[in-house]
C-alpha atoms as a PDB file:
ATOM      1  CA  UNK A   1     -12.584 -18.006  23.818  1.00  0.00           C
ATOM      2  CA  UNK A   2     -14.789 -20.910  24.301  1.00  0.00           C
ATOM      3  CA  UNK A   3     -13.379 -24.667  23.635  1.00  0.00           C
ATOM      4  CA  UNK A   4     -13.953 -28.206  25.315  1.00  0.00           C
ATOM      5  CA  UNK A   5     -11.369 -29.811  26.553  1.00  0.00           C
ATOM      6  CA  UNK A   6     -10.894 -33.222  24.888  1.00  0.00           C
ATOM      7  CA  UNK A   7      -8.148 -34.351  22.821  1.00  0.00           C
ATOM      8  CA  UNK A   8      -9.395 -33.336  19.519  1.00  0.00           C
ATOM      9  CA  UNK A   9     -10.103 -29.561  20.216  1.00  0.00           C
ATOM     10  CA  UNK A  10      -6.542 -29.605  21.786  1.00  0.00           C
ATOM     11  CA  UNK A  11      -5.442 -30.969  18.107  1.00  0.00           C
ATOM     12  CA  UNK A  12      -7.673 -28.410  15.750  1.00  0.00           C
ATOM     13  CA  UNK A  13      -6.380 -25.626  18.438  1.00  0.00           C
ATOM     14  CA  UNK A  14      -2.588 -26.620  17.599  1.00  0.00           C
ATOM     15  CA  UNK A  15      -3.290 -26.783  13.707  1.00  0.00           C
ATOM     16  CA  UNK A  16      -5.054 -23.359  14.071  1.00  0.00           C
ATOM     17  CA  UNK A  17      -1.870 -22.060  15.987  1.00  0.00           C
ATOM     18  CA  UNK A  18       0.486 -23.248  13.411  1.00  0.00           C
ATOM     19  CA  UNK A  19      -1.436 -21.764  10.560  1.00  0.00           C
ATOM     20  CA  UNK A  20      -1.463 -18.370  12.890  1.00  0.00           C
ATOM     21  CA  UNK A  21       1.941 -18.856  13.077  1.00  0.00           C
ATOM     22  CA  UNK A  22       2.736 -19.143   9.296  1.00  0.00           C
ATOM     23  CA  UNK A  23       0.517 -16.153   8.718  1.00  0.00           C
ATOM     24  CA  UNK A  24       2.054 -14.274  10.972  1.00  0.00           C
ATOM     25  CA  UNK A  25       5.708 -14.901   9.300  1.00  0.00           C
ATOM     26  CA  UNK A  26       3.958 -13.827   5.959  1.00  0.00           C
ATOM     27  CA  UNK A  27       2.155 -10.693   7.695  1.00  0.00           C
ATOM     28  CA  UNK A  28       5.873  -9.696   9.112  1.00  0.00           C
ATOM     29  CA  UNK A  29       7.618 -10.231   5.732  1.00  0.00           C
ATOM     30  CA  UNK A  30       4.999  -8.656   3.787  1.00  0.00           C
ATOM     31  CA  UNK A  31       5.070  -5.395   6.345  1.00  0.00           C
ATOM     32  CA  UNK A  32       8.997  -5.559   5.909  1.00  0.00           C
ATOM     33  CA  UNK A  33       8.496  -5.713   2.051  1.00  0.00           C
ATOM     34  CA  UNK A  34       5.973  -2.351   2.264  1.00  0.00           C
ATOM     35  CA  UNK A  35       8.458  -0.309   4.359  1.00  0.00           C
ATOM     36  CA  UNK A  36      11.022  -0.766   2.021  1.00  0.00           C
ATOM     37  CA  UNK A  37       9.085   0.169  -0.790  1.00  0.00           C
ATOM     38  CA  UNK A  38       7.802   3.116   0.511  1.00  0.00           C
ATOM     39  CA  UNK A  39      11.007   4.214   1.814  1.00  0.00           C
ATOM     40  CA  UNK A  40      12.385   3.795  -1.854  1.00  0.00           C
ATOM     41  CA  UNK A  41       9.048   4.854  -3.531  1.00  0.00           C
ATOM     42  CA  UNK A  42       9.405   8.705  -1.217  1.00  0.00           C
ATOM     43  CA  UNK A  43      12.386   9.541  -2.347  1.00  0.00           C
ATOM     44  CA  UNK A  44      11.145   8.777  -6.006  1.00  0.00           C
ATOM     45  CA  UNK A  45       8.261  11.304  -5.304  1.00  0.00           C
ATOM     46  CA  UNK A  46      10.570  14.277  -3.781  1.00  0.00           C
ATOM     47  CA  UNK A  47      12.805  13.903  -6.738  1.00  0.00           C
ATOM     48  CA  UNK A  48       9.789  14.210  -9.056  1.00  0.00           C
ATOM     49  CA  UNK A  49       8.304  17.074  -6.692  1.00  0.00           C
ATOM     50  CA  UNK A  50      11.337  18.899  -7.076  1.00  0.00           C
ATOM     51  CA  UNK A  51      11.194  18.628 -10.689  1.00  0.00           C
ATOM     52  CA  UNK A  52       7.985  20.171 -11.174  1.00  0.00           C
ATOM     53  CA  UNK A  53       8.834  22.820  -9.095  1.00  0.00           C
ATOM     54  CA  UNK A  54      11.475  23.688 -11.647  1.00  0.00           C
ATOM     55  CA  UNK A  55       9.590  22.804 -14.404  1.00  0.00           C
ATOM     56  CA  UNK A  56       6.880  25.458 -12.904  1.00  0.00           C
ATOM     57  CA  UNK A  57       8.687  28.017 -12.408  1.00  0.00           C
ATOM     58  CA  UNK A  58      10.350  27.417 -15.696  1.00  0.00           C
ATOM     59  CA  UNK A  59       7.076  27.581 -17.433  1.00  0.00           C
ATOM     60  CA  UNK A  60       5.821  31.144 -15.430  1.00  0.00           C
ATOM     61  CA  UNK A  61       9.421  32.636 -16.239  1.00  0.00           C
ATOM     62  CA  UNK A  62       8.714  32.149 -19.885  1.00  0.00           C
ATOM     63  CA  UNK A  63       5.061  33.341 -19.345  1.00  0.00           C
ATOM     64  CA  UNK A  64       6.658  36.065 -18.168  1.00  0.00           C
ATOM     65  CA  UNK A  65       9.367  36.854 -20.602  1.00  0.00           C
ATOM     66  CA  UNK A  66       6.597  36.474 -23.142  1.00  0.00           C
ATOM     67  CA  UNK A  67       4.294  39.247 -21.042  1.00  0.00           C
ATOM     68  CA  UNK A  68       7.328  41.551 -21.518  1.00  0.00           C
ATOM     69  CA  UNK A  69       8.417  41.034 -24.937  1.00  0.00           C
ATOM     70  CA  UNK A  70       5.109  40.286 -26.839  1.00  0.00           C
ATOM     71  CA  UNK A  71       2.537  42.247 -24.753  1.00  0.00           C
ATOM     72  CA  UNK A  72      -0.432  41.203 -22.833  1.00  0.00           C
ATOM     73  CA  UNK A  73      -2.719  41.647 -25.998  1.00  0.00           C
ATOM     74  CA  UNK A  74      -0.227  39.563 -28.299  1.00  0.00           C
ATOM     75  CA  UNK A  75       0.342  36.615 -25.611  1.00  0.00           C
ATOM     76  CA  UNK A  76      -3.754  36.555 -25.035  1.00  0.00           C
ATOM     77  CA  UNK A  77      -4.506  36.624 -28.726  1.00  0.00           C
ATOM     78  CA  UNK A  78      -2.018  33.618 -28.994  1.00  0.00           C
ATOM     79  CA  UNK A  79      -3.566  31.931 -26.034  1.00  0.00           C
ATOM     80  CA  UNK A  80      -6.873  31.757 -27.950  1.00  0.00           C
ATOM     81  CA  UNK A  81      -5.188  30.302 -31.068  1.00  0.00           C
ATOM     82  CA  UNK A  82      -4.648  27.084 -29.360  1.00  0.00           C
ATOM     83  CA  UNK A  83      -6.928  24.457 -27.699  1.00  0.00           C
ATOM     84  CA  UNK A  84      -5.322  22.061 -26.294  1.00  0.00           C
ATOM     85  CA  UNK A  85      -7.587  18.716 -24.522  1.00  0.00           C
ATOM     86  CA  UNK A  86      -5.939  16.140 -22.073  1.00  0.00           C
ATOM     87  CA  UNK A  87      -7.427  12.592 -21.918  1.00  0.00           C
ATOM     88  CA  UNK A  88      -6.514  10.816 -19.048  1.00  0.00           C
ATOM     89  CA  UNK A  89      -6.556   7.467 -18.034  1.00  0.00           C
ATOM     90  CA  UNK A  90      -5.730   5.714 -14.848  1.00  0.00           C
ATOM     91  CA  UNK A  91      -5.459   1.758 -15.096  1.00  0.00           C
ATOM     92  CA  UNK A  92      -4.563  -0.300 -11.846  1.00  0.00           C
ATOM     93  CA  UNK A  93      -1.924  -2.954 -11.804  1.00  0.00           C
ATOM     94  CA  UNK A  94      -1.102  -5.323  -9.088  1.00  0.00           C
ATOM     95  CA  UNK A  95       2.008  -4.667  -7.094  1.00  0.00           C
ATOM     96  CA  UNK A  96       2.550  -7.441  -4.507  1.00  0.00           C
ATOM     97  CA  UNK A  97      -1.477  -7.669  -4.780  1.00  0.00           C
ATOM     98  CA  UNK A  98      -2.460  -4.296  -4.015  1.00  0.00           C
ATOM     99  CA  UNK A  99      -3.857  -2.670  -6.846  1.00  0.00           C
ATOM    100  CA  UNK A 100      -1.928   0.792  -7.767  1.00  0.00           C
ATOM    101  CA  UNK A 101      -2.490   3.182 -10.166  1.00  0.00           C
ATOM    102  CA  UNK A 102      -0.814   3.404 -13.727  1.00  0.00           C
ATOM    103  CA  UNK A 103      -1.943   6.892 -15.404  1.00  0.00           C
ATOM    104  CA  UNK A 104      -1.507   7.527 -18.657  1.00  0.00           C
ATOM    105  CA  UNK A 105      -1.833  10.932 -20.431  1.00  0.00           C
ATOM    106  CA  UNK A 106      -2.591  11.734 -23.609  1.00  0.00           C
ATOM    107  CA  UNK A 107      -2.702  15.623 -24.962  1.00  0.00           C
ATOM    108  CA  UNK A 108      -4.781  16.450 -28.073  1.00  0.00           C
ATOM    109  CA  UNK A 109      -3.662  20.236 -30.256  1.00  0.00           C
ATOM    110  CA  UNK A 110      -7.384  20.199 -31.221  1.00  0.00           C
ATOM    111  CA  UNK A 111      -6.912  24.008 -32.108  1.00  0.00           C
ATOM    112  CA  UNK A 112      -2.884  25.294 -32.740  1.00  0.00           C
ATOM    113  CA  UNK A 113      -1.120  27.598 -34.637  1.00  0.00           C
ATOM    114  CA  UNK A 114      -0.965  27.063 -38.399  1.00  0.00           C
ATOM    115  CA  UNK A 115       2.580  27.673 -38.377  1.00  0.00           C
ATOM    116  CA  UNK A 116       5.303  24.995 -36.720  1.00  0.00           C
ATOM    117  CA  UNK A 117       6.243  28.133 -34.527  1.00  0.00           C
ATOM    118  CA  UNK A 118       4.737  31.693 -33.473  1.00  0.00           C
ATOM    119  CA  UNK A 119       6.083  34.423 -34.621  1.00  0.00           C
ATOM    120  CA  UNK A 120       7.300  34.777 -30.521  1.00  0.00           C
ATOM    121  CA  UNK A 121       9.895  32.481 -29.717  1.00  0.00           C
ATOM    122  CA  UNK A 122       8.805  33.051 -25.922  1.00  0.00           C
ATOM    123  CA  UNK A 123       5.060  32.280 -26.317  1.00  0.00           C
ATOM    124  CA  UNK A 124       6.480  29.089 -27.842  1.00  0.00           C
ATOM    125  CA  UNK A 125       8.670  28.234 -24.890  1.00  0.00           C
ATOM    126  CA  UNK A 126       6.248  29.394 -22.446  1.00  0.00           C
ATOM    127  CA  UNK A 127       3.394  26.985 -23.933  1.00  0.00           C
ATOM    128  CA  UNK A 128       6.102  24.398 -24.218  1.00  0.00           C
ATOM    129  CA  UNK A 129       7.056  24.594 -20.721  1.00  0.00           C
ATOM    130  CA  UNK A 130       3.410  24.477 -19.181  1.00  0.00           C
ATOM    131  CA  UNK A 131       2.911  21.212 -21.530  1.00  0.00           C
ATOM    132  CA  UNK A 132       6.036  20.109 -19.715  1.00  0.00           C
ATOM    133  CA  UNK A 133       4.847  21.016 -16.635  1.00  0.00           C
ATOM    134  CA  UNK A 134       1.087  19.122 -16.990  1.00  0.00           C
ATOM    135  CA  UNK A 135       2.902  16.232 -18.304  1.00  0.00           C
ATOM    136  CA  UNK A 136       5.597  16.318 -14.739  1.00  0.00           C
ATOM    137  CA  UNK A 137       1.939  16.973 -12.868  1.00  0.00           C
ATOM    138  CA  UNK A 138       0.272  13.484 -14.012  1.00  0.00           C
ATOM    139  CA  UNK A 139       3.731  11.822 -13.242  1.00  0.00           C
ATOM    140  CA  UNK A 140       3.763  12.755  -9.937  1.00  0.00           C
ATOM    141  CA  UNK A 141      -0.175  12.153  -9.126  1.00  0.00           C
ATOM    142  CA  UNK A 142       0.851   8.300 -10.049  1.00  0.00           C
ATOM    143  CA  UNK A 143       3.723   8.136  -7.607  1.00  0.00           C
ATOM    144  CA  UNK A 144       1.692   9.982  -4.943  1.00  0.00           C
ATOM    145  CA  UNK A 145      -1.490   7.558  -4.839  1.00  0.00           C
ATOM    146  CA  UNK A 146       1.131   5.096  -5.489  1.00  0.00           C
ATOM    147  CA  UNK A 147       2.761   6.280  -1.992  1.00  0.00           C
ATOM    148  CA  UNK A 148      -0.681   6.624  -0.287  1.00  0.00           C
ATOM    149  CA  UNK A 149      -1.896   2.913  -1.408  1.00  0.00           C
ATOM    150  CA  UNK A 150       1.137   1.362   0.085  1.00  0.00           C
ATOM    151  CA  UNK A 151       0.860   3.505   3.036  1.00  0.00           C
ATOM    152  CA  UNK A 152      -2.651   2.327   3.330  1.00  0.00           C
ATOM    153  CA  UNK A 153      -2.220  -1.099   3.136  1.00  0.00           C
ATOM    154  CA  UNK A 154       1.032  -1.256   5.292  1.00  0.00           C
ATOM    155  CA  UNK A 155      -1.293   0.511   7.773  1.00  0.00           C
ATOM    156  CA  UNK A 156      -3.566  -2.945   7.730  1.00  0.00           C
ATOM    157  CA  UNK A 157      -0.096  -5.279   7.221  1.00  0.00           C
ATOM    158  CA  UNK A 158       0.948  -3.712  10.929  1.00  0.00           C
ATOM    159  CA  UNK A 159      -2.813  -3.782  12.876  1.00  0.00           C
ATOM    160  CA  UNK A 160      -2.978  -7.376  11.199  1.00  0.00           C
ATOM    161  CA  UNK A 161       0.643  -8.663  12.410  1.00  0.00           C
ATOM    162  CA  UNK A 162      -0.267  -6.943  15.993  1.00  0.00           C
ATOM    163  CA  UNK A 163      -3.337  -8.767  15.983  1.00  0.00           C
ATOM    164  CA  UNK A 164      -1.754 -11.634  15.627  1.00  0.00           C
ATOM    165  CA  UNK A 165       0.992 -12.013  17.412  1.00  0.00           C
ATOM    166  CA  UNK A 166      -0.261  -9.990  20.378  1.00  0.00           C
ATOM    167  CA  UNK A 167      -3.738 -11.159  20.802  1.00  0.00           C
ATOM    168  CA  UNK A 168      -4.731 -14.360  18.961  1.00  0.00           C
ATOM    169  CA  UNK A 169      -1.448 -16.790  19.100  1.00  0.00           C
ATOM    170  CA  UNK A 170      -1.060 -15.811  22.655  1.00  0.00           C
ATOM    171  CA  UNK A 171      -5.103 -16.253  23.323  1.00  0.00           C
ATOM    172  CA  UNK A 172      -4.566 -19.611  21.902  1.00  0.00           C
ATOM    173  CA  UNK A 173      -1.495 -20.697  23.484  1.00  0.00           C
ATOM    174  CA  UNK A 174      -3.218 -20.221  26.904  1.00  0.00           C
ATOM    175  CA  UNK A 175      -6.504 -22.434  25.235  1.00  0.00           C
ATOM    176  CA  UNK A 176      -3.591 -25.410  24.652  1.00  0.00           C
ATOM    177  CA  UNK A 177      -2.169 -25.179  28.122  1.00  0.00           C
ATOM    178  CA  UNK A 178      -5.652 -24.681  29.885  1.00  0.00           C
ATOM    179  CA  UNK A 179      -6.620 -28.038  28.055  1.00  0.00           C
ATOM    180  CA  UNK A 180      -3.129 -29.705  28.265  1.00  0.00           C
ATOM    181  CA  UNK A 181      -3.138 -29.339  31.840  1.00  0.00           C
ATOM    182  CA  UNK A 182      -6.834 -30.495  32.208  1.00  0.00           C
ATOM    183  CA  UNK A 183      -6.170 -33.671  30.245  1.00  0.00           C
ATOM    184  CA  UNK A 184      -2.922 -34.317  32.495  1.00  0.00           C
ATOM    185  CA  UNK A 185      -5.430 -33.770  35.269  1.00  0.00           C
ATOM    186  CA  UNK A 186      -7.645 -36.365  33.989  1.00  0.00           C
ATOM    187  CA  UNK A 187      -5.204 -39.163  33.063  1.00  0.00           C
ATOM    188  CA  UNK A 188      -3.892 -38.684  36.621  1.00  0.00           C
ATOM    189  CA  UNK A 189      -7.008 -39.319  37.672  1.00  0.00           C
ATOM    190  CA  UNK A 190      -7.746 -42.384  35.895  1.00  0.00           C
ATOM    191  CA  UNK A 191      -4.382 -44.116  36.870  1.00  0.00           C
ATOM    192  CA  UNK A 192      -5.361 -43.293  40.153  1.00  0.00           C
ATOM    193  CA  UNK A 193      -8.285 -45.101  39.673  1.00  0.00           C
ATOM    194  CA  UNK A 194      -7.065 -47.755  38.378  1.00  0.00           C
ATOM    195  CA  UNK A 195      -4.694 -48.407  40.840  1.00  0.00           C
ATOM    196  CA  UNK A 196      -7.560 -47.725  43.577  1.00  0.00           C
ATOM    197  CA  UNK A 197      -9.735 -50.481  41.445  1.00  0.00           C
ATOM    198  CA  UNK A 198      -6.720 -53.281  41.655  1.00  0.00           C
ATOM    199  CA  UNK A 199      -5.683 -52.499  45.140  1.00  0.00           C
ATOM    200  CA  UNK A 200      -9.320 -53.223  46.104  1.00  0.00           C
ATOM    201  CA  UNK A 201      -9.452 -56.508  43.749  1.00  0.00           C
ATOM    202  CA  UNK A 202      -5.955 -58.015  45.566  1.00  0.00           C
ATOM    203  CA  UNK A 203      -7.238 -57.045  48.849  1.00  0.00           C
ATOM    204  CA  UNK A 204     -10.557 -59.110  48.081  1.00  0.00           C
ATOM    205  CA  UNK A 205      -8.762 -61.877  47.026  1.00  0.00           C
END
């Protein structure tokens, strides 16, 4: 680090320090903030994974049932009966200023049975539970990203708060002292000049 040691770079060097300071308070409350979050947020997502789990396997039991009750034939022909077309749409929103993701899905019956319900009560269920199943997907994927960006940026938060308080503040610190002591250096020398100077005027006169 390259200064000059005079009075007013030991001043802009002690403002500097103080706003290191400050940011490094803010740094270490933000990174506090983050943990906490993501400590809460993760057990948010294994609650939802474990949901989905259940609703999957709910979903391929009934695909199942309905395989054994209705017949491959019957449960494809059904299949084909119905179109179904997901739009999906991610918007970020600001959470403590880092942008996270807010999906929202929306599912379209372009193409589905004329009829409220199939004449299979288990192809009903079965489609049911895999539209329950997509819908427990897209909640997840938002909580997951969710997870990652935090994870990301407390990732920067802790390299920024190390930089900080382990490099620059104490880089600067030894800048102040290393002028402090050089401007103590040169007022001692000037008194003793001084004093030289009048010693030398009394013994003239």
């Amino acid at each position: 680090m390259k200064f000059i040691k005079s009075k007013t770079q030991l001043l802009e060097l002690k403002k500097d320090l103080q706003v290191m300071e400050e940011g490094k308070d803010i740094l270490q409350h933000k990174r506090n903030v983050l943990i906490k979050e993501i400590l809460k947020h993760l057990d948010k997502v294994e609650k939802a994974r474990q949901e989905l789990n259940i609703y999957v396997q709910k979903a391929y039991a009934m695909l199942k049932k309905a395989y054994m009750e209705e017949g491959k034939d019957s449960v494809k022909e059904e299949v084909e009966t119905t179109s179904l077309q997901g739009t999906v749409e991610a918007v970020e929103k600001s959470f403590i200023g880092i942008p996270v993701p807010s999906i929202k899905y929306q599912l379209n019956f372009e193409k589905f049975p004329i009829d409220a319900v199939s004449e299979s009560i288990f192809i009903d269920l079965a489609r049911t539970a895999f539209i329950d199943a997509v819908k427990k997907v897209m909640e997840l994927s938002e909580m997951e990203i969710k997870a990652w960006r935090l994870a990301e940026e407390l990732k920067k938060t802790v390299i920024r708060v190390n930089a900080v308080e382990k490099y620059y503040i104490p880089m600067y610190k030894k800048a102040i002292k290393e002028i402090e002591t050089a401007l103590e250096e040169q007022e001692l020398e000037f008194l003793s000049t001084i004093k030289k100077l009048k010693e030398r005027k009394i013994r003239t006169f």
